[in-house]
Protein backbone atom coordinates (compact mmCIF):
# COMPACT_ATOMS: atom_id res chain seq x y z
CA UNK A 1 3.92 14.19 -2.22
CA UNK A 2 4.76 11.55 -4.37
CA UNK A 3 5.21 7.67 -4.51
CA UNK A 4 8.06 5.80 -3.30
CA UNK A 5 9.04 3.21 -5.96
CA UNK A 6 11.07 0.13 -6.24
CA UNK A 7 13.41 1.77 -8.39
CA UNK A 8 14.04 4.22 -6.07
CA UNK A 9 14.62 2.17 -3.22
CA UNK A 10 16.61 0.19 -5.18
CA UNK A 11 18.66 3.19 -6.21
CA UNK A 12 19.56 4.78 -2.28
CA UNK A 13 20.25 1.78 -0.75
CA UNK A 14 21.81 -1.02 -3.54
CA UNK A 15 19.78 -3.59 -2.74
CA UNK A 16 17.79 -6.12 -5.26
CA UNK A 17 14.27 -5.03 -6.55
CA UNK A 18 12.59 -8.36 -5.06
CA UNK A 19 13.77 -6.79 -1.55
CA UNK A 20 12.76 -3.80 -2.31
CA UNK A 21 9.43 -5.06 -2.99
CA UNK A 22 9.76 -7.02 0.38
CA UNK A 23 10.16 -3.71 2.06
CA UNK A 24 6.99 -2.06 0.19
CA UNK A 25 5.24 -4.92 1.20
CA UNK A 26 6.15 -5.16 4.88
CA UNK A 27 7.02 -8.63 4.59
CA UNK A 28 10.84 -7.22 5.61
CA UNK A 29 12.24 -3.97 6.88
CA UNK A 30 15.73 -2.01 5.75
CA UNK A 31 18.74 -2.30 8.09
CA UNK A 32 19.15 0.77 10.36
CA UNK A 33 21.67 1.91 8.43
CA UNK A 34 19.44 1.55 5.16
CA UNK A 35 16.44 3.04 7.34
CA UNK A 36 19.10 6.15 8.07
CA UNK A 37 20.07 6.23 4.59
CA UNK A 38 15.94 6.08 2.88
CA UNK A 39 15.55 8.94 5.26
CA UNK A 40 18.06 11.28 4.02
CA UNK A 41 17.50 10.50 0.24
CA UNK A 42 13.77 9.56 0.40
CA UNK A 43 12.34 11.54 3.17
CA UNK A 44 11.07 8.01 4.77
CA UNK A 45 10.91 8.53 8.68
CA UNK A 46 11.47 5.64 10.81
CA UNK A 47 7.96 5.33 12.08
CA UNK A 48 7.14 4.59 8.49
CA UNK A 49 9.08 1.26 8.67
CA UNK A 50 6.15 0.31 11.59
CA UNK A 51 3.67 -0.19 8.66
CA UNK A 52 4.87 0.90 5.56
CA UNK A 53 2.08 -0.19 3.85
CA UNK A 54 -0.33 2.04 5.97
CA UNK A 55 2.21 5.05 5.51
CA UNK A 56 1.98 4.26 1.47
CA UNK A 57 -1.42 4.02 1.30
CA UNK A 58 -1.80 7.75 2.57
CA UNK A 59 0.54 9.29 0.96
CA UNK A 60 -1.03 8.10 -1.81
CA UNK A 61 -3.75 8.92 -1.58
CA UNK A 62 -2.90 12.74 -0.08
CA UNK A 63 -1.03 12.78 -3.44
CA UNK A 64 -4.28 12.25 -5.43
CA UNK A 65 -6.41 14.86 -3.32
CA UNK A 66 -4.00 17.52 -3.87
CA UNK A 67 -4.15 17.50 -7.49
């Protein structure tokens, strides 16, 4: 697994990095048509967008125990 970065949000959807921090954050989520779009190219499921900072968190950390 690996971490999902500003860059690449900012990347699939064309959107600024501040709201692509937002969306890391939690303090906004995507439109459905970015959510649809994060999926494809980032693998993000739509549950994610719940509490993204949650799903982050354990990915992350799954990331660092497989290595």
């Amino acid at each position: 697994m690996k971490t999902i970065t500003v860059k690449q949000i900012t990347n699939a959807i064309n959107v600024s990095d501040n709201l692509a921090r937002k969306y890391l954050r939690g303090a906004n989520k995507p439109s459905y048509e970015n959510m649809l779009i994060l999926n494809k190219k980032l693998k993000i499921p739509f549950t994610a967008w719940i509490d993204i900072v949650s799903y982050l968190n354990v990915r992350q950390v799954r990331h660092k125990q497989i290595r």
